[in-house]
C-alpha atoms as a PDB file:
ATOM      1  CA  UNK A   1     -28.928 -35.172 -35.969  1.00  0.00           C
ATOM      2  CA  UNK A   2     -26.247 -34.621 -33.281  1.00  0.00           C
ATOM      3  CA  UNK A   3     -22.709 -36.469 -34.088  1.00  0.00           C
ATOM      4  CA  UNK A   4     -20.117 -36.885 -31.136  1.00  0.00           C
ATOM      5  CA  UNK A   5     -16.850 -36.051 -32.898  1.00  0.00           C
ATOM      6  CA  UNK A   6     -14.690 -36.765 -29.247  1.00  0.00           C
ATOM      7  CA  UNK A   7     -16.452 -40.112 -27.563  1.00  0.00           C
ATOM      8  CA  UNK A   8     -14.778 -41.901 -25.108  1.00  0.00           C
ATOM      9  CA  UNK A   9     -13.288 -45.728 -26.338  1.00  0.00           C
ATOM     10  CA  UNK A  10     -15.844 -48.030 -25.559  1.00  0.00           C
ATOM     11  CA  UNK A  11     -13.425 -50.873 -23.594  1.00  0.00           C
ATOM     12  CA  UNK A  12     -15.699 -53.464 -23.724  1.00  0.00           C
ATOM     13  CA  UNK A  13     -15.076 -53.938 -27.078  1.00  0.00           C
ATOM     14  CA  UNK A  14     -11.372 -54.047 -26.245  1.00  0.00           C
ATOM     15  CA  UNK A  15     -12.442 -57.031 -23.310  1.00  0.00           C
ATOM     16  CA  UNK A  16     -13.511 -58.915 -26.576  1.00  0.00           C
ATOM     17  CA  UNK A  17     -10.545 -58.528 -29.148  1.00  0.00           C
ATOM     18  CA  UNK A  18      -8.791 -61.552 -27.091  1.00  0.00           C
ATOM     19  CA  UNK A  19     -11.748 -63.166 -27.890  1.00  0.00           C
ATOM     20  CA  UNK A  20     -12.770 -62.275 -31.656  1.00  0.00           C
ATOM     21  CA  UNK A  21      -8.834 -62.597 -32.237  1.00  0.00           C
ATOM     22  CA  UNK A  22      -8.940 -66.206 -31.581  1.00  0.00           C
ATOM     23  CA  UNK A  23     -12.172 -66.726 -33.790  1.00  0.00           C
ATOM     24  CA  UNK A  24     -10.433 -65.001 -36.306  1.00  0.00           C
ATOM     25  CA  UNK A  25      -7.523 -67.556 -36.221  1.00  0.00           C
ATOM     26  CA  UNK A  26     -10.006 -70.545 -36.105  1.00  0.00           C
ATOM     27  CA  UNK A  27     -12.181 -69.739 -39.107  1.00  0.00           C
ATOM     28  CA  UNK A  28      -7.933 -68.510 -40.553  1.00  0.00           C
ATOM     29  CA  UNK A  29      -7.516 -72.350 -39.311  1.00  0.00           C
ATOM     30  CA  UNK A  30     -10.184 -74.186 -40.801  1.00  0.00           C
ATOM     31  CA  UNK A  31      -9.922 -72.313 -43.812  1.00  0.00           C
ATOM     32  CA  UNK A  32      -6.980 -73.506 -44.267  1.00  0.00           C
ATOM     33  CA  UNK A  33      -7.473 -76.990 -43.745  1.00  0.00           C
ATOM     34  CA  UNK A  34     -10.014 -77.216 -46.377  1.00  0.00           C
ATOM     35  CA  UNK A  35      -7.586 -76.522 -48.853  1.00  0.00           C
ATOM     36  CA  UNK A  36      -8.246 -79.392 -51.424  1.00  0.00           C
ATOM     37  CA  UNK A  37      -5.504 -81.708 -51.867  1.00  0.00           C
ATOM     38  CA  UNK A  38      -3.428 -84.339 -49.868  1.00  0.00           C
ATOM     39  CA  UNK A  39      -2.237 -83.281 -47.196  1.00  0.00           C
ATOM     40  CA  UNK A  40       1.144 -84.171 -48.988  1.00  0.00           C
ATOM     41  CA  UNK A  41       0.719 -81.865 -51.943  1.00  0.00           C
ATOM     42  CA  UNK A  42      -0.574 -79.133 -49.671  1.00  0.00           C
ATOM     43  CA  UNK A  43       2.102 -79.475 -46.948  1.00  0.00           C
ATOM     44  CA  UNK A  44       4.679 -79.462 -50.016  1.00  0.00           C
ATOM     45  CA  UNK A  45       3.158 -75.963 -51.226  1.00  0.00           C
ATOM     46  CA  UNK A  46       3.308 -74.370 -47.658  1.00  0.00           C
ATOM     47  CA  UNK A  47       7.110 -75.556 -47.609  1.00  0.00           C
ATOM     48  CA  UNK A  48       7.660 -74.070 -50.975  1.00  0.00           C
ATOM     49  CA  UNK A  49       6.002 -70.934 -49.802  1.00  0.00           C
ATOM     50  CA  UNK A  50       8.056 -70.540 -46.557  1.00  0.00           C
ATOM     51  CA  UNK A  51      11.057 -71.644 -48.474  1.00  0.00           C
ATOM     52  CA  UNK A  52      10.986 -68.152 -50.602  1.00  0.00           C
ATOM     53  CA  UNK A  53       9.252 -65.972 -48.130  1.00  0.00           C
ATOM     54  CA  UNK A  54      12.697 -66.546 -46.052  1.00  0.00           C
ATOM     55  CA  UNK A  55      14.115 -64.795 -49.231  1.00  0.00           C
ATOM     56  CA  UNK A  56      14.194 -60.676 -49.672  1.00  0.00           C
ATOM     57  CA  UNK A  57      12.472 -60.921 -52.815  1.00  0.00           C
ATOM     58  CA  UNK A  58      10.061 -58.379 -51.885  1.00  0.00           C
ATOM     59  CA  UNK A  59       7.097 -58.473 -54.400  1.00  0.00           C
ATOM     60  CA  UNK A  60       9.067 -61.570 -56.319  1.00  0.00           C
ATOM     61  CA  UNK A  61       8.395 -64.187 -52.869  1.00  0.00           C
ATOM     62  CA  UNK A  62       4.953 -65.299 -54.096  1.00  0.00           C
ATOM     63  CA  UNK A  63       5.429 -65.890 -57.379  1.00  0.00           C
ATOM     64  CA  UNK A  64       8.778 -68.000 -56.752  1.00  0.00           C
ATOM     65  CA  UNK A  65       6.865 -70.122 -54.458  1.00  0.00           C
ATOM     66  CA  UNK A  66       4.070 -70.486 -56.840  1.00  0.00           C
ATOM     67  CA  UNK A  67       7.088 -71.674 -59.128  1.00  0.00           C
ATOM     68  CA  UNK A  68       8.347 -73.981 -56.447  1.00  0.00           C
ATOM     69  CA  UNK A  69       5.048 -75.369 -56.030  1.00  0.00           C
ATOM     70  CA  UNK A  70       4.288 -76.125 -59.593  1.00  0.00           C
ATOM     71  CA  UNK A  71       8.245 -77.501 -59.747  1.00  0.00           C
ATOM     72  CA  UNK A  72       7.400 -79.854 -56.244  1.00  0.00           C
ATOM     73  CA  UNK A  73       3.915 -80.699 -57.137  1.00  0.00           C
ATOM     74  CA  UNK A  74       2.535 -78.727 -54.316  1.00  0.00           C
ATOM     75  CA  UNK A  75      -0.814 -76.714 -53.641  1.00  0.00           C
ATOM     76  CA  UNK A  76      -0.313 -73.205 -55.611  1.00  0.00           C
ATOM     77  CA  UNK A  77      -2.272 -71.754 -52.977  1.00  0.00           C
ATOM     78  CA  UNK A  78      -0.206 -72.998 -49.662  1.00  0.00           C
ATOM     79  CA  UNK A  79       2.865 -72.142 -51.447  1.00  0.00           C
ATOM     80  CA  UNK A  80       1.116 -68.239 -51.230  1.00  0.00           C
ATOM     81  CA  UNK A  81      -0.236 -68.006 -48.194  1.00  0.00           C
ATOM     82  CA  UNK A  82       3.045 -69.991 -46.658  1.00  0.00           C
ATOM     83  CA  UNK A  83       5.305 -66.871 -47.755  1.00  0.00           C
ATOM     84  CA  UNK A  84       3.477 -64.855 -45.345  1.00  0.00           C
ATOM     85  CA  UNK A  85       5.899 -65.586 -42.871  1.00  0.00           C
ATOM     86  CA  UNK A  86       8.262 -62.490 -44.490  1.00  0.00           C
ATOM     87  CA  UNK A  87       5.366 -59.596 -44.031  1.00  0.00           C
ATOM     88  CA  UNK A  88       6.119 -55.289 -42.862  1.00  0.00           C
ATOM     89  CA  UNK A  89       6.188 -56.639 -39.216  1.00  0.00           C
ATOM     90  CA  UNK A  90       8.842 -59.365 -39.909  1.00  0.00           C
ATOM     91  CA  UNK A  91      10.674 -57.856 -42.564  1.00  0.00           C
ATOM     92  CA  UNK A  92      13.577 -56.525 -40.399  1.00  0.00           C
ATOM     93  CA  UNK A  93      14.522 -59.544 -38.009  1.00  0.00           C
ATOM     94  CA  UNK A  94      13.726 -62.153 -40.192  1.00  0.00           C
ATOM     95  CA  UNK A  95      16.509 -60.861 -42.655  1.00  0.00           C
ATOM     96  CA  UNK A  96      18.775 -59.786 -39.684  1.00  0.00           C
ATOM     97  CA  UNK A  97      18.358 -63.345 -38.669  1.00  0.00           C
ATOM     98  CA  UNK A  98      19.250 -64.943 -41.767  1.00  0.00           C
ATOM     99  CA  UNK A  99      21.870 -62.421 -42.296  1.00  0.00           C
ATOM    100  CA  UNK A 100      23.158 -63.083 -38.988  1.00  0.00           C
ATOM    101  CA  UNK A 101      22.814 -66.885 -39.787  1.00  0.00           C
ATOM    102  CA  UNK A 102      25.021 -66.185 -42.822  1.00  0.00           C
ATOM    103  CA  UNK A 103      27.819 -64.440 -41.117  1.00  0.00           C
ATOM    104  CA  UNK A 104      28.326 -67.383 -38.314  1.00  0.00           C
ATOM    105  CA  UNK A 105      28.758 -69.747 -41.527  1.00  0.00           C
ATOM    106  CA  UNK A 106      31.332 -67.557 -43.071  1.00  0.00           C
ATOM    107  CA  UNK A 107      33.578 -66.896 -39.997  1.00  0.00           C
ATOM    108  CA  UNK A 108      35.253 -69.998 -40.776  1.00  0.00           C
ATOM    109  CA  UNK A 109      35.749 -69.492 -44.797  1.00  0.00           C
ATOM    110  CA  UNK A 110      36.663 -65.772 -45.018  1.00  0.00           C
ATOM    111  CA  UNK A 111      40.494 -64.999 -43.834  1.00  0.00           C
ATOM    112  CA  UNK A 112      39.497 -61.240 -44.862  1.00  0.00           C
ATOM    113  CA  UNK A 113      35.699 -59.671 -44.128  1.00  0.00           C
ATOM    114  CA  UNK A 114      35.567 -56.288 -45.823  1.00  0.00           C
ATOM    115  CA  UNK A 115      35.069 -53.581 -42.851  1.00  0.00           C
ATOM    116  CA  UNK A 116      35.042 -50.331 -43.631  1.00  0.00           C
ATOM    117  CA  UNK A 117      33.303 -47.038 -42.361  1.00  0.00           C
ATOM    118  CA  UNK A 118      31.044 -45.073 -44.686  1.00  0.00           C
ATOM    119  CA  UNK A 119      32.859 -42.366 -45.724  1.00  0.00           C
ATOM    120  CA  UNK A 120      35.961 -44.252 -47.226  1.00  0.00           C
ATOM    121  CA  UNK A 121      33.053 -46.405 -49.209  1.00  0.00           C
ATOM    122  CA  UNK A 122      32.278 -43.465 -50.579  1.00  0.00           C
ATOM    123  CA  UNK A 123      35.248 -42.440 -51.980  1.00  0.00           C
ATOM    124  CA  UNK A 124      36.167 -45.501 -53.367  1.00  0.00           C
ATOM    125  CA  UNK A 125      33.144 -47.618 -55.732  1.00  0.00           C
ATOM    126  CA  UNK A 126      34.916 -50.607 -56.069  1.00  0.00           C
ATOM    127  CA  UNK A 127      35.407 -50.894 -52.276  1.00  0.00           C
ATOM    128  CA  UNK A 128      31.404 -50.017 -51.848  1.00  0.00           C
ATOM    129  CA  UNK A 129      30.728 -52.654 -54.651  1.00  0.00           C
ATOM    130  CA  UNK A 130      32.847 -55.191 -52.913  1.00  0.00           C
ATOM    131  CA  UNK A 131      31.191 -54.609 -49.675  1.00  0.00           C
ATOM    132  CA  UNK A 132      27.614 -54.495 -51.162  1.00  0.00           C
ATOM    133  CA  UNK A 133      28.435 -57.944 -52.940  1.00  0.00           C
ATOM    134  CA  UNK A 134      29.926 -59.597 -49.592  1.00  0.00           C
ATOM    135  CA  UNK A 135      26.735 -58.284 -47.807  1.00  0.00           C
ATOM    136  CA  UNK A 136      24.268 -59.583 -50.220  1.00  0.00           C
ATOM    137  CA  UNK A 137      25.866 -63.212 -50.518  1.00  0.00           C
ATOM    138  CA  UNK A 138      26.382 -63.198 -46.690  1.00  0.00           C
ATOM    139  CA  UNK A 139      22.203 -62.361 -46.172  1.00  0.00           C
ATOM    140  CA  UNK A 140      21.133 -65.088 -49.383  1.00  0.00           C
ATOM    141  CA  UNK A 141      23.355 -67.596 -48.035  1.00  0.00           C
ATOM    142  CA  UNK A 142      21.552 -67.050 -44.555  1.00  0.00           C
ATOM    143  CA  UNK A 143      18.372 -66.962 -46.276  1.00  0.00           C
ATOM    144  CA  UNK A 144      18.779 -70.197 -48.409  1.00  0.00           C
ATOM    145  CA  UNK A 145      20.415 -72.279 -44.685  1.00  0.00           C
ATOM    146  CA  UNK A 146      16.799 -70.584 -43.063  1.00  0.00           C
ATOM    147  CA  UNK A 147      14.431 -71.404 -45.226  1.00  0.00           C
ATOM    148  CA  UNK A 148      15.586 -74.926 -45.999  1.00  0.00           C
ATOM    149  CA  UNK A 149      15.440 -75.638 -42.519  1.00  0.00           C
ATOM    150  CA  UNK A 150      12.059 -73.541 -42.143  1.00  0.00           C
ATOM    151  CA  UNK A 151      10.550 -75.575 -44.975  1.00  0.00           C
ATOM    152  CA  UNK A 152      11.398 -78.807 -43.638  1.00  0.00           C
ATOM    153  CA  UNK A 153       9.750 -78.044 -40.222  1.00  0.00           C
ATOM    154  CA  UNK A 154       6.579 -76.597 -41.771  1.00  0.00           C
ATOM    155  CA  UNK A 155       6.721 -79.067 -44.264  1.00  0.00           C
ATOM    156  CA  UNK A 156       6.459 -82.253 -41.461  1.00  0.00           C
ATOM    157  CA  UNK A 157       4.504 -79.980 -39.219  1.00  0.00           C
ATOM    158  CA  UNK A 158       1.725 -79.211 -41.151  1.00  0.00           C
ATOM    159  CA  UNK A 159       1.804 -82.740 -42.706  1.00  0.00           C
ATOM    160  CA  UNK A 160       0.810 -84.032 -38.877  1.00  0.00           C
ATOM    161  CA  UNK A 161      -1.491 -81.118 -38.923  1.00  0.00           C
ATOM    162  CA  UNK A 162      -3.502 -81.702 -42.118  1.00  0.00           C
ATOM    163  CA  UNK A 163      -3.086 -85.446 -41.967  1.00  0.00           C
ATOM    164  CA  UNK A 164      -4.833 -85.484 -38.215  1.00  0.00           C
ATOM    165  CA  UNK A 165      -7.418 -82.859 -39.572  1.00  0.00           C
ATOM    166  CA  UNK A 166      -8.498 -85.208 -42.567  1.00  0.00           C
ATOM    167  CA  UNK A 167      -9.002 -87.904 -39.731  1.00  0.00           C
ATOM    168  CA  UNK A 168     -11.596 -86.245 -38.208  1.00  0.00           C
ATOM    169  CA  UNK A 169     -13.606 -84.311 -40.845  1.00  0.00           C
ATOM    170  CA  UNK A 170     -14.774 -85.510 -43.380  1.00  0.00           C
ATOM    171  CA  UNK A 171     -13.529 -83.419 -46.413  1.00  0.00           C
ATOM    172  CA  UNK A 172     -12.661 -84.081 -49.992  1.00  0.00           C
ATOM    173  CA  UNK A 173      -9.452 -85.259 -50.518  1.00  0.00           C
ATOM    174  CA  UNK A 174      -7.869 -84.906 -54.296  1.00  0.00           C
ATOM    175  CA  UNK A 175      -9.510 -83.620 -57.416  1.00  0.00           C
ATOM    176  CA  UNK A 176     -12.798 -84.816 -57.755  1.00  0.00           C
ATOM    177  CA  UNK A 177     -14.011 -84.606 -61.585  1.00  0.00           C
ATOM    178  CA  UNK A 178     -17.312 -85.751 -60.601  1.00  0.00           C
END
């Protein structure tokens, strides 16, 4: 048996990833949208779930919108798959986003914004605590102004979304203790 260690890409296959991409994201799609539930309860759990993953809980995001989803009545699983927004990829400008969303809102309440260069934080740990406190409350308040106004959206989006979807297929609807 002869095995080619060095064979050339086969780029046919790469002419079909536009095409197996977009399968991928219908079956992701319908999937989905066979989520049992209203379409209330289940566009209540995705809002939950993009609500925290706005948040840099890393590792803690699911399980606080699991919590918000229990708290709101929502579907426990939208509220986890919805905090997939926040992933590796998105990570870094989501939080520069909400951190940048943070400092516009506190331009107008702060008469003194801690600036300092690294090596005088350093030297002093109160200044470095100060700083690290003003940072963190700057990027949660950004979070929390994001993902309220990310949850709405995906809230009333998805509401159209699953509401239209249980129009035209016929799917269960509620918990059926048949």
């Amino acid at each position: 048996m002869v095995i080619e260690e060095d064979s050339p890409p086969n780029f046919t296959d790469l002419n079909l990833l536009p095409c197996r991409l977009g399968r991928y994201c219908r079956y992701l799609y319908l999937r989905f949208r066979r989520l049992r539930g209203t379409p209330h309860s289940i566009a209540r759990g995705l809002a939950c779930g993009v609500f925290a993953g706005c948040f840099p809980l890393l590792g803690l995001q699911t399980i606080m919108g699991v919590l918000l989803a229990v708290i709101f009545r929502g579907n426990k699983l939208a509220a986890a798959i919805g905090t997939w927004i926040s992933n590796p990829l998105t990570y870094v400008p989501v939080f520069a986003f909400n951190y940048k969303v943070g400092e516009f809102l506190l331009l107008g309440f702060r008469n003194t914004v801690v600036q300092t260069d690294v090596r005088q934080s350093w030297q002093s740990w109160s200044t470095l605590i100060e700083s690290g406190f003003d940072f963190i409350f700057t990027l949660f308040l950004g979070c929390l102004i994001v993902g309220i106004f990310c949850s709405f959206v995906s809230y009333f989006l998805s509401l159209k979304l699953f509401s239209l979807g249980r129009n035209h297929v016929d799917l269960p609807i509620g918990n059926d203790n048949h």
